[in-house]
N, C-alpha and C. Protein backbone atom coordinates (compact mmCIF):
# COMPACT_ATOMS: atom_id res chain seq x y z
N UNK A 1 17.54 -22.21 -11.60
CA UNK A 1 17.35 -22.45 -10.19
C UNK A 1 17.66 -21.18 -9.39
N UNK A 2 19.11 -20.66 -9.65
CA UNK A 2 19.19 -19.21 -9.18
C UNK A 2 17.85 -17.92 -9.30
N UNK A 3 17.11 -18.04 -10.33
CA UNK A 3 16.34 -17.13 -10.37
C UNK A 3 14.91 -17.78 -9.28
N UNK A 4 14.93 -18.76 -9.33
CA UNK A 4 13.47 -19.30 -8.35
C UNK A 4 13.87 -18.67 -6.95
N UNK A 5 14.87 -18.74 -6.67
CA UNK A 5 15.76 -18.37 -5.40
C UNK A 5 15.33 -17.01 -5.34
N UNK A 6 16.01 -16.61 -6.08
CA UNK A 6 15.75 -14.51 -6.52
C UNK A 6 14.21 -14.36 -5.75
N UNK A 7 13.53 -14.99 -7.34
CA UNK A 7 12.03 -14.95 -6.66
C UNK A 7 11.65 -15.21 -4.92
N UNK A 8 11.35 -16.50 -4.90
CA UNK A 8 11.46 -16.69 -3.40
C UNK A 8 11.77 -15.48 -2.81
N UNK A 9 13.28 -15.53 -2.81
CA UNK A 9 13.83 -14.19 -1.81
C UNK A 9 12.69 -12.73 -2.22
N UNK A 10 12.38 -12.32 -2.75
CA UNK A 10 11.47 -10.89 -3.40
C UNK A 10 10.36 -11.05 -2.81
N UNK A 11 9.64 -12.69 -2.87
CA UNK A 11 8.34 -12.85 -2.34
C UNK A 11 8.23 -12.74 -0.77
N UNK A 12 9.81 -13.24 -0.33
CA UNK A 12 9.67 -13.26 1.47
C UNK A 12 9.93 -11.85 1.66
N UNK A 13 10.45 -11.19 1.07
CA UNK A 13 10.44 -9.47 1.53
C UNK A 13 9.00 -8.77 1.42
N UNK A 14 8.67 -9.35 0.40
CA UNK A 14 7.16 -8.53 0.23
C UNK A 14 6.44 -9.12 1.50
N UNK A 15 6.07 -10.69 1.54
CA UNK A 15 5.17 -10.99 2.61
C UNK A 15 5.24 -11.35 3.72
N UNK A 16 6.88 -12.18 3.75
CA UNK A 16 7.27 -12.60 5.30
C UNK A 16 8.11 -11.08 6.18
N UNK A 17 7.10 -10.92 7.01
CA UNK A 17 7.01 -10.14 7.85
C UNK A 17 7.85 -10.68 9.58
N UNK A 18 8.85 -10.47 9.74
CA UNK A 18 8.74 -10.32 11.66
C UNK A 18 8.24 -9.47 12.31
N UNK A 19 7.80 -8.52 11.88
CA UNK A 19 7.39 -7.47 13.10
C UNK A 19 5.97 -7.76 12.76
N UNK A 20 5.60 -7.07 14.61
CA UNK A 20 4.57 -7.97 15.18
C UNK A 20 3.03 -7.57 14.50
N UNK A 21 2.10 -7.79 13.91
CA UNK A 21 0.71 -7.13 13.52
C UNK A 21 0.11 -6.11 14.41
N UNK A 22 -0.38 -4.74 14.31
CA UNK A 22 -1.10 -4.66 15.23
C UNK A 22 -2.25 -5.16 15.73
N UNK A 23 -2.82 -4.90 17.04
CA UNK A 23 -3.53 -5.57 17.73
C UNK A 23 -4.78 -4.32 16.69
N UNK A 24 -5.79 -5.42 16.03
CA UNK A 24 -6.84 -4.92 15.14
C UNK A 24 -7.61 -5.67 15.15
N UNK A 25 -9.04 -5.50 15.09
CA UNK A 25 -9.95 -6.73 14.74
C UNK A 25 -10.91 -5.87 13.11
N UNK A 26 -10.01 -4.89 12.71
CA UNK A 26 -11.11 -3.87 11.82
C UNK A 26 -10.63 -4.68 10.51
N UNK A 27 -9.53 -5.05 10.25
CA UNK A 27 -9.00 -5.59 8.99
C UNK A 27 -8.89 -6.96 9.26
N UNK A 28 -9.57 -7.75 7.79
CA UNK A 28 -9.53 -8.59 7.86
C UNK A 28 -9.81 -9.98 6.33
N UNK A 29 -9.17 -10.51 6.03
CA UNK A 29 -8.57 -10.65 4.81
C UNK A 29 -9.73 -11.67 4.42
N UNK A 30 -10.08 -11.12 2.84
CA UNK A 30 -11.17 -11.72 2.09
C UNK A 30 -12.70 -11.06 2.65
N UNK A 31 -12.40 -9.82 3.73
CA UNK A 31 -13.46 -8.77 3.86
C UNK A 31 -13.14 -7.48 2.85
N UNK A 32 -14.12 -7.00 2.83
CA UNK A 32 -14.21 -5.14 1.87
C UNK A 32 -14.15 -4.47 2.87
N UNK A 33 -12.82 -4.12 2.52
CA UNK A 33 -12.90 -2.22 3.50
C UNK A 33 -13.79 -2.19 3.41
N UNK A 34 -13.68 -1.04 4.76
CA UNK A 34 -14.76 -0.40 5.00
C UNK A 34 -15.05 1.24 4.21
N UNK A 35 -16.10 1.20 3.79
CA UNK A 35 -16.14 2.59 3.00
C UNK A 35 -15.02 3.68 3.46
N UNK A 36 -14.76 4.39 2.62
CA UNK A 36 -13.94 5.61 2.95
C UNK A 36 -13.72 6.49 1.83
N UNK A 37 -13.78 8.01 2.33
CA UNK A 37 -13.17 9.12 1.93
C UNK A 37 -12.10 9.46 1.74
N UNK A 38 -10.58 9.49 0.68
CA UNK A 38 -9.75 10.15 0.81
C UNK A 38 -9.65 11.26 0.73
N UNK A 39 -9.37 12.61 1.58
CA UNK A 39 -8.61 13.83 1.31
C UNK A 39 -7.94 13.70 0.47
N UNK A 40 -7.72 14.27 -0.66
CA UNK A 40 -6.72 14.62 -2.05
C UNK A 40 -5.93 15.56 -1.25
N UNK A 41 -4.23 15.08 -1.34
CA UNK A 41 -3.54 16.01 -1.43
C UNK A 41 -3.37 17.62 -1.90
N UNK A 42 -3.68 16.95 -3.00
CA UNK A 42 -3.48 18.59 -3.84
C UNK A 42 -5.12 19.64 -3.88
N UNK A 43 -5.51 19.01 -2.88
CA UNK A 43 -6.62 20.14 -2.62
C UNK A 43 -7.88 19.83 -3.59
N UNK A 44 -7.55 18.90 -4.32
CA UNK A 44 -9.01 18.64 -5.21
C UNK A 44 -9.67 17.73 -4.50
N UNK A 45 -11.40 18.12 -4.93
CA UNK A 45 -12.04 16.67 -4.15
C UNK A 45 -12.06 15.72 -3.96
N UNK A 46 -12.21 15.32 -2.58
CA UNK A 46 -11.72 14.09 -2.09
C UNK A 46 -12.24 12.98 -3.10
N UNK A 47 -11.29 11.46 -3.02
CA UNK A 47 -12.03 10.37 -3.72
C UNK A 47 -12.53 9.80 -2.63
N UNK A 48 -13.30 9.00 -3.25
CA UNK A 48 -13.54 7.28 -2.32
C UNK A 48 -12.79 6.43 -2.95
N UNK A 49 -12.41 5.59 -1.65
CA UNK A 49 -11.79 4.27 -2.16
C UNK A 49 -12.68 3.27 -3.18
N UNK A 50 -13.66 3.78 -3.22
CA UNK A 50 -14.68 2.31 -4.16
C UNK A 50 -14.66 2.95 -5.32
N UNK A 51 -14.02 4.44 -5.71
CA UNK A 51 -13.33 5.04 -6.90
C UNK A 51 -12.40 4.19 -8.02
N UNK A 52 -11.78 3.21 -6.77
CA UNK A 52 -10.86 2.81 -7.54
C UNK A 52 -11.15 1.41 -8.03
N UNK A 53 -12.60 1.10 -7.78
CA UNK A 53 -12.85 -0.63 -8.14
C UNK A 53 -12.67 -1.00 -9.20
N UNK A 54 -12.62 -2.29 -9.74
CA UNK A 54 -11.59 -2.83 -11.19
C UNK A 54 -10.46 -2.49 -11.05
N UNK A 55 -9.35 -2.18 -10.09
CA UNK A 55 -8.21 -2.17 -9.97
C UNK A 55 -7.95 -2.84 -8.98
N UNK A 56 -6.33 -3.72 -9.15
CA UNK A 56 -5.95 -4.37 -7.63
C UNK A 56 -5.11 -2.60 -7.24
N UNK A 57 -5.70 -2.79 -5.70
CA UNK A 57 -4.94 -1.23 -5.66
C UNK A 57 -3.64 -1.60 -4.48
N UNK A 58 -2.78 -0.63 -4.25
CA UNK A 58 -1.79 -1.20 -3.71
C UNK A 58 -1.96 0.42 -2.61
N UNK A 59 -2.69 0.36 -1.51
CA UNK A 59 -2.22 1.39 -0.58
C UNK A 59 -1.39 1.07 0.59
N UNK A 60 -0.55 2.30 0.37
CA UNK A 60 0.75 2.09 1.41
C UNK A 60 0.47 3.73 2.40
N UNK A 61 0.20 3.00 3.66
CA UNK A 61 -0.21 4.28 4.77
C UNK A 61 1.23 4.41 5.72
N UNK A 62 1.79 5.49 5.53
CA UNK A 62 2.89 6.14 5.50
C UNK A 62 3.04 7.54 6.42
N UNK A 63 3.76 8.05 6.68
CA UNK A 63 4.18 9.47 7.30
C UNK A 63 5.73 9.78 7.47
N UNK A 64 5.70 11.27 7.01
CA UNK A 64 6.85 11.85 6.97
C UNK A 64 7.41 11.43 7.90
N UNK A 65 7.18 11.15 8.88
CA UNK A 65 8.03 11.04 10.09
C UNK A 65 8.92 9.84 10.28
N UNK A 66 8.18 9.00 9.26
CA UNK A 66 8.98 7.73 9.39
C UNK A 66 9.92 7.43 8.96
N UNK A 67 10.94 7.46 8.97
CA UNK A 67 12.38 6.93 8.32
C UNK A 67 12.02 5.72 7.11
N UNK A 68 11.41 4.67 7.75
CA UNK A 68 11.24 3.29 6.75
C UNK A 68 10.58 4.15 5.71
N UNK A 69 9.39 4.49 6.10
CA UNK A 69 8.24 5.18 4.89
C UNK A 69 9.40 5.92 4.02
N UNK A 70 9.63 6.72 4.21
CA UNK A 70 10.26 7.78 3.69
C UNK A 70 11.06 6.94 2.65
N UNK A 71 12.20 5.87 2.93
CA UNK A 71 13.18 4.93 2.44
C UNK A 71 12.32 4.24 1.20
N UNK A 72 11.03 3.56 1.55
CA UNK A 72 9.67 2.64 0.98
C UNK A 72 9.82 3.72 -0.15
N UNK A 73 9.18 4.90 -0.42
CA UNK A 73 8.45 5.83 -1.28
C UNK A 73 9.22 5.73 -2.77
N UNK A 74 10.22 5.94 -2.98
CA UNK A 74 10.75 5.75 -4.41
C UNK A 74 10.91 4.05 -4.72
N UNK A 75 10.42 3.11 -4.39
CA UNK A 75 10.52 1.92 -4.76
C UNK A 75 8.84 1.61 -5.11
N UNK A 76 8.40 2.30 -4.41
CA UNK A 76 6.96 2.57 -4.46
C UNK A 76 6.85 3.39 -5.92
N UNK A 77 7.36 4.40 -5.96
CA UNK A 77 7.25 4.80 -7.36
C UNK A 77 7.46 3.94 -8.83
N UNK A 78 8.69 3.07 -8.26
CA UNK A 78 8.94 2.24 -9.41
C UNK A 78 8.14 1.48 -9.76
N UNK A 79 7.85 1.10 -8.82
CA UNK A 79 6.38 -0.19 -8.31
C UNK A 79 5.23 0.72 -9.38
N UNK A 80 5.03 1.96 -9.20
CA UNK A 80 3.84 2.98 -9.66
C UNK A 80 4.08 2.71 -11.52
N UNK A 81 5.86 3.15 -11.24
CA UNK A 81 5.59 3.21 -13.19
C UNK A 81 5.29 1.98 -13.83
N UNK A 82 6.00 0.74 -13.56
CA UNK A 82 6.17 -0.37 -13.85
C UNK A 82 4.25 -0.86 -14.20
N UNK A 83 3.40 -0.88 -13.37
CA UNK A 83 2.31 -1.24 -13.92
C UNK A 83 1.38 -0.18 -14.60
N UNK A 84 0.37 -1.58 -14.76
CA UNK A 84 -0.48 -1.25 -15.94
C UNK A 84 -1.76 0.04 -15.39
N UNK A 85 -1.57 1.50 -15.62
CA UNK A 85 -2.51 2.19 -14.71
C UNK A 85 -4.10 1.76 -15.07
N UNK A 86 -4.60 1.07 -16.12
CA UNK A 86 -5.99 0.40 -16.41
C UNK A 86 -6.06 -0.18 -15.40
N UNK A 87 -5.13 -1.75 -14.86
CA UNK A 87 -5.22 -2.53 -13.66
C UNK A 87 -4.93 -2.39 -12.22
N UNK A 88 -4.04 -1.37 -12.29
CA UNK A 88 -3.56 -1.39 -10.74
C UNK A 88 -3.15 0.15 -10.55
N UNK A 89 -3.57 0.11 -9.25
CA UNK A 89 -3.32 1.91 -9.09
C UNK A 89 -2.72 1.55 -7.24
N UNK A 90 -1.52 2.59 -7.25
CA UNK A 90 -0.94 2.68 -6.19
C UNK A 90 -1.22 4.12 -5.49
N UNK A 91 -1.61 4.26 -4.58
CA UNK A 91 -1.86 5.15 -3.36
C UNK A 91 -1.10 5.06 -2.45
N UNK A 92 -0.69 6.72 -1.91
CA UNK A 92 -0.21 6.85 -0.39
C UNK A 92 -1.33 7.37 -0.10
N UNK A 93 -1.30 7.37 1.26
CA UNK A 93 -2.06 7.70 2.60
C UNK A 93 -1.17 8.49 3.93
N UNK A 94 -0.64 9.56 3.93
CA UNK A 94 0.03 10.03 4.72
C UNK A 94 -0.66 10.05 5.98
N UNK A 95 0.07 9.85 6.75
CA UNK A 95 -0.80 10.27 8.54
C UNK A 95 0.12 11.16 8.59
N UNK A 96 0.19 12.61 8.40
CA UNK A 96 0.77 13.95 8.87
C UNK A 96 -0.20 14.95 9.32
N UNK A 97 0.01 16.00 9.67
CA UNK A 97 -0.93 17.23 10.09
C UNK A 97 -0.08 18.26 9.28
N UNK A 98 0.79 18.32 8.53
CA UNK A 98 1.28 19.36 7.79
C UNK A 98 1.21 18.89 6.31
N UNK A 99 -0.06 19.15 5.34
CA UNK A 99 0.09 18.77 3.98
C UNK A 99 0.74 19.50 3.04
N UNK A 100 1.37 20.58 3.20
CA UNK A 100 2.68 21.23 2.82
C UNK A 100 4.02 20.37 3.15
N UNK A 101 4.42 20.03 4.43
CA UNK A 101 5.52 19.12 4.45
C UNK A 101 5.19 17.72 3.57
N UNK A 102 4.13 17.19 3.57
CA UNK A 102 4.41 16.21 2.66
C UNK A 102 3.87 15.82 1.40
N UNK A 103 3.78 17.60 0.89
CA UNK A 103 3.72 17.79 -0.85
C UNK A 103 5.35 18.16 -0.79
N UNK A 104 6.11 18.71 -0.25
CA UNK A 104 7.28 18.87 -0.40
C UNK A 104 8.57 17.79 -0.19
N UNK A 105 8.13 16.69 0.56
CA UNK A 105 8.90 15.33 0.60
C UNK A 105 8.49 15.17 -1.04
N UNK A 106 7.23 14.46 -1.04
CA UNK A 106 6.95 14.01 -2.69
C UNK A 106 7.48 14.86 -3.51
N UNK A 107 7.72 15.89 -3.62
CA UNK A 107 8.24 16.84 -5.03
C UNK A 107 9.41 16.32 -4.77
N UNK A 108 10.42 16.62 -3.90
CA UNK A 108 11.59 16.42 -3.77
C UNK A 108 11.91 15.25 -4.11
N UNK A 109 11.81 13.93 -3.78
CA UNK A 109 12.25 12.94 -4.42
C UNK A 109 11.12 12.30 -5.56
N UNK A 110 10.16 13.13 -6.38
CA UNK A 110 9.78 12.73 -7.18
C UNK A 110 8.87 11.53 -7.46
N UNK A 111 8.22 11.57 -6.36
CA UNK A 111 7.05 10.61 -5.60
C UNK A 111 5.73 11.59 -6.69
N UNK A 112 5.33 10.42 -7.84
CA UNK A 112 3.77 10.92 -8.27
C UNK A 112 2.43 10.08 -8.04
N UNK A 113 2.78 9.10 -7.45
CA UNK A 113 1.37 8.38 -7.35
C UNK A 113 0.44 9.42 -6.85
N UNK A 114 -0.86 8.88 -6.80
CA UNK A 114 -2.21 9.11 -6.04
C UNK A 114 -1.71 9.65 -4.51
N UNK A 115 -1.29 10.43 -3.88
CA UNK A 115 -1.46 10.78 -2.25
C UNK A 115 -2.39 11.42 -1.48
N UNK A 116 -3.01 10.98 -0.42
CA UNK A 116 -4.06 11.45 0.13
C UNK A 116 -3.09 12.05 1.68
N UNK A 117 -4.19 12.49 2.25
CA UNK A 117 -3.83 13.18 3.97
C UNK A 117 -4.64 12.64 4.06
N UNK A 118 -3.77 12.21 5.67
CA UNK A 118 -4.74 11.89 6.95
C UNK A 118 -4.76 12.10 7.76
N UNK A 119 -4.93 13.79 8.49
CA UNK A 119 -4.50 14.31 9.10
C UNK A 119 -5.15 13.58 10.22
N UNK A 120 -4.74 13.95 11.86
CA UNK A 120 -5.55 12.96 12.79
C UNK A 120 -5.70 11.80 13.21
N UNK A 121 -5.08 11.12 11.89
CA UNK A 121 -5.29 9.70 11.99
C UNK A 121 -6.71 9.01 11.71
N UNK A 122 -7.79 9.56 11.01
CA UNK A 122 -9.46 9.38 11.55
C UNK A 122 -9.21 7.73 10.32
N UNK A 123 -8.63 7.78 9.73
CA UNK A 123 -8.50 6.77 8.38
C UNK A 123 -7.69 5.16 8.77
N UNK A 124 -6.62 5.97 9.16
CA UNK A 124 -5.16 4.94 9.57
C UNK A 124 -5.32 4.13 10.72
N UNK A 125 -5.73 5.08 11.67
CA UNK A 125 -5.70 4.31 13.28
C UNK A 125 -7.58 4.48 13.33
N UNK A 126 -8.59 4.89 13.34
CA UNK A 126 -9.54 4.61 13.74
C UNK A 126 -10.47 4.15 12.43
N UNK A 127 -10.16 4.19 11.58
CA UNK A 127 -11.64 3.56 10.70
C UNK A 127 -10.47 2.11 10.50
N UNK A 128 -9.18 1.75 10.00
CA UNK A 128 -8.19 0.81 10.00
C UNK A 128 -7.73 0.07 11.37
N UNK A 129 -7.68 0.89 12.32
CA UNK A 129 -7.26 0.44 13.44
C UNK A 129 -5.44 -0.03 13.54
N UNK A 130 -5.03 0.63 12.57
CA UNK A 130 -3.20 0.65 11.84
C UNK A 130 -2.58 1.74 12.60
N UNK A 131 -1.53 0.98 13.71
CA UNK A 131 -0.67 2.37 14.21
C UNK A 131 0.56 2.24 14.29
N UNK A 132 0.82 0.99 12.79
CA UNK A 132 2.16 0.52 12.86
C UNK A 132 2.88 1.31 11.19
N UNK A 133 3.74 1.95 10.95
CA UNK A 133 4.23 2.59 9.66
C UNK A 133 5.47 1.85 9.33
N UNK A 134 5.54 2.15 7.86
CA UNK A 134 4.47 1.50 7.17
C UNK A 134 3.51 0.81 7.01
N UNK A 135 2.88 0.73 6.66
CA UNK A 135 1.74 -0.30 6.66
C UNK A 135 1.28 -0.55 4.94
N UNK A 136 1.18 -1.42 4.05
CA UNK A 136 0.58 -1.71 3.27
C UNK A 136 -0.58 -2.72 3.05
N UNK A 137 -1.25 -2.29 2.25
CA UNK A 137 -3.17 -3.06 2.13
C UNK A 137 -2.84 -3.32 0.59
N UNK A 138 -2.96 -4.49 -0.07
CA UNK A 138 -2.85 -4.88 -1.35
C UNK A 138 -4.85 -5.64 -0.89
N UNK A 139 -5.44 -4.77 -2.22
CA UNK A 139 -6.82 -4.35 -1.80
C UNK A 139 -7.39 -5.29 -3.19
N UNK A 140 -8.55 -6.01 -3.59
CA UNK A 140 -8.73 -6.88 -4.55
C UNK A 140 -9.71 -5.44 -5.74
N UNK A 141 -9.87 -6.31 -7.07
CA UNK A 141 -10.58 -5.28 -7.62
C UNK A 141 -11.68 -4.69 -7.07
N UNK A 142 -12.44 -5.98 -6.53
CA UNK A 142 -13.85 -6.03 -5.93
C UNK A 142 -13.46 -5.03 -4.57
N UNK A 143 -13.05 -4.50 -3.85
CA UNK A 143 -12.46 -3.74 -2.94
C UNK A 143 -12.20 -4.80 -1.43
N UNK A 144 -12.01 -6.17 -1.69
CA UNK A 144 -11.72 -7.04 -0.50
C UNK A 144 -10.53 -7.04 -0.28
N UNK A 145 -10.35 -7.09 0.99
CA UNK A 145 -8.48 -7.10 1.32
C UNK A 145 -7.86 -8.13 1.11
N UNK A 146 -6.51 -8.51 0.10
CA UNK A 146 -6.10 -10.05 -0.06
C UNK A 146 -4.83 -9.32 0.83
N UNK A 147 -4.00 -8.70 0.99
CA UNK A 147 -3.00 -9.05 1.97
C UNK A 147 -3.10 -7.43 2.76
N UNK A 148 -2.62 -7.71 4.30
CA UNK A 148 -2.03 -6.58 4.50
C UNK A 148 -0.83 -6.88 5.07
N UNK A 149 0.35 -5.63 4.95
CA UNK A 149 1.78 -5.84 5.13
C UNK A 149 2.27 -5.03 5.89
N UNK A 150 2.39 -5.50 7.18
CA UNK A 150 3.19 -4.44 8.54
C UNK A 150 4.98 -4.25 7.91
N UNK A 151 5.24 -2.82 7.80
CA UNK A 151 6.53 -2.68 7.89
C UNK A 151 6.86 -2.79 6.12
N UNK A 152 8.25 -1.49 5.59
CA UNK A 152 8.74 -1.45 4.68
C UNK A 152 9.19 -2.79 3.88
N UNK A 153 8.90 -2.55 2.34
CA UNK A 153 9.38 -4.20 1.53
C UNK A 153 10.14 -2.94 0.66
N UNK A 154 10.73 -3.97 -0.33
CA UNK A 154 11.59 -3.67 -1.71
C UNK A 154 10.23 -3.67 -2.94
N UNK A 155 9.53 -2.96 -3.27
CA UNK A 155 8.75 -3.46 -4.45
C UNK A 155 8.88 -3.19 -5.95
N UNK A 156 9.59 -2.69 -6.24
CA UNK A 156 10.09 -2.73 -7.52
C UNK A 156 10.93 -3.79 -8.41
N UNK A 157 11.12 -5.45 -7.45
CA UNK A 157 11.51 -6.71 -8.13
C UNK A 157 10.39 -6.63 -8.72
N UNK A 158 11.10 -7.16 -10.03
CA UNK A 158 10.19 -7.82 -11.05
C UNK A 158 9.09 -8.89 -10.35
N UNK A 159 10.10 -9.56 -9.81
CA UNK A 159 8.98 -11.01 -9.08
C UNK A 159 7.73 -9.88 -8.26
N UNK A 160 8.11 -8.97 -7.46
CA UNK A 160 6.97 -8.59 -7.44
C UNK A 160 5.52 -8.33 -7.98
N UNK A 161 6.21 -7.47 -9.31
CA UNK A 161 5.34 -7.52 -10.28
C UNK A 161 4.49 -8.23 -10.58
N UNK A 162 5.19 -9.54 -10.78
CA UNK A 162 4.46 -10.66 -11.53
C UNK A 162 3.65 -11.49 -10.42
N UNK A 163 3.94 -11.28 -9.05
CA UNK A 163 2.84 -11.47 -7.89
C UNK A 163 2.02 -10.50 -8.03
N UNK A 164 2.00 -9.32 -8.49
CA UNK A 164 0.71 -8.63 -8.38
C UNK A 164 -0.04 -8.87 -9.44
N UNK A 165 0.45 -9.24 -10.77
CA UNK A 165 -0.24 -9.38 -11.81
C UNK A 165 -0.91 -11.24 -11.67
N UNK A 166 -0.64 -11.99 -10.96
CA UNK A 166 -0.97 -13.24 -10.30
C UNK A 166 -2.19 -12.47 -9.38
N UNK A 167 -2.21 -11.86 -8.55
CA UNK A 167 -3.01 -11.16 -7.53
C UNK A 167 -4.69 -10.66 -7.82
N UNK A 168 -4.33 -10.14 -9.23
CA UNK A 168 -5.23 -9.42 -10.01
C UNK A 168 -5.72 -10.60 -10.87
N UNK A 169 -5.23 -11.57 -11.37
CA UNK A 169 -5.94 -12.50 -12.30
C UNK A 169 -6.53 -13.58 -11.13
N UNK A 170 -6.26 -13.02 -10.06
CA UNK A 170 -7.34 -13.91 -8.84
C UNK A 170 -6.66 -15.15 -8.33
N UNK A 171 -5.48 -15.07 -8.70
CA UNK A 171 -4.63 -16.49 -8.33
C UNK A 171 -3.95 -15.84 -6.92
N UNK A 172 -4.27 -16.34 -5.63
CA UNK A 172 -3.91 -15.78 -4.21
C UNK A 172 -3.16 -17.24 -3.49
N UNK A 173 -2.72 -18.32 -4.88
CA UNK A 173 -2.42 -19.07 -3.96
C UNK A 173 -0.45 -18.97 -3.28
N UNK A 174 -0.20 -18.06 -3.94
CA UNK A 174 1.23 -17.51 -3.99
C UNK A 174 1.56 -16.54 -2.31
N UNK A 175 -0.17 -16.45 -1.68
CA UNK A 175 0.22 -15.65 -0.40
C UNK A 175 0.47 -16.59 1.05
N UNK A 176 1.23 -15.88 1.71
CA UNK A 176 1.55 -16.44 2.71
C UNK A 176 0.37 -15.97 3.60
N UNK A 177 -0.08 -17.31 4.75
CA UNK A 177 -1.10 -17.12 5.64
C UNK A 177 -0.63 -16.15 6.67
N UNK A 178 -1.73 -14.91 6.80
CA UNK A 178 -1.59 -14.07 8.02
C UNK A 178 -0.95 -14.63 8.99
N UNK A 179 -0.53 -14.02 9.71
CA UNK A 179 0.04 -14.55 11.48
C UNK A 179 -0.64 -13.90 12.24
């Protein structure tokens, strides 16, 4: 019984949210992003997000500037090693204008996922319409959005895990309805 509890508690951090959604009409759950280009960090050519189809992907749009983000990023990593890279691939999305400052956050605390720039914001706030940080998009294989998540979670519980691996075998009845 203690561990259903555990769970529970892991699942309301991941999805029960208080802070408020932004005001968006661009995202919208059981739609496909909208096409997009990532900038590669490290200077190699950009991907597209439809790069990553057959994966549930887990992007978390982030910036140095943010205290939460910053806090998020190594739980995010754990989150990174812990799965299966065949099924699920985790991405940052920085909104910075200095991609030197935040190849040097990631080295420093040892952040390797996938990271893109977004310098401008052209990704985060105008093709997303997201001007709240953190922000996470848990994205379906098919590239449809099953959740998005205003504001820092814990993701390296196991129970997480095993909601994402629920997520990916298409079982969504474990999500809590948008607000």
């Amino acid at each position: 019984m203690r561990a259903l509890g555990v769970g529970l508690l892991c699942l309301g951090l991941l999805l029960g949210c208080s802070e408020p959604q932004p005001s968006t009409d661009k995202l919208e759950v059981g739609q496909p992003l909208p096409p997009m280009t990532l900038q590669r960090l490290d200077g190699a050519a950009a991907d597209r997000l439809r790069d990553y189809r057959g994966k549930l992907v887990v992007m978390n749009l982030w910036a140095t500037w943010c205290e939460p983000c910053r806090r998020e990023m190594p739980n995010l990593q754990q989150l990174s090693d812990t799965l299966d890279a065949d099924r699920f691939a985790v991405i940052g999305v920085a909104q910075d204008e200095d991609d030197h400052l935040v190849r040097e956050y990631l080295i420093d605390k040892g952040v390797e996922f996938a990271h893109y720039i977004d310098a401008g914001g052209a990704i985060t706030s105008e093709r997303l319409g997201i001007r709240l940080f953190p922000y996470t998009l848990l994205i379906a294989p098919d590239g449809r959005l099953i959740q998005s998540i205003p504001g820092a979670r814990e993701w390296h519980h196991p129970e997480v895990v095993d909601l994402l691996e629920q997520l990916y075998a298409g079982d969504y009845s474990q999500l809590q309805p948008e607000r």
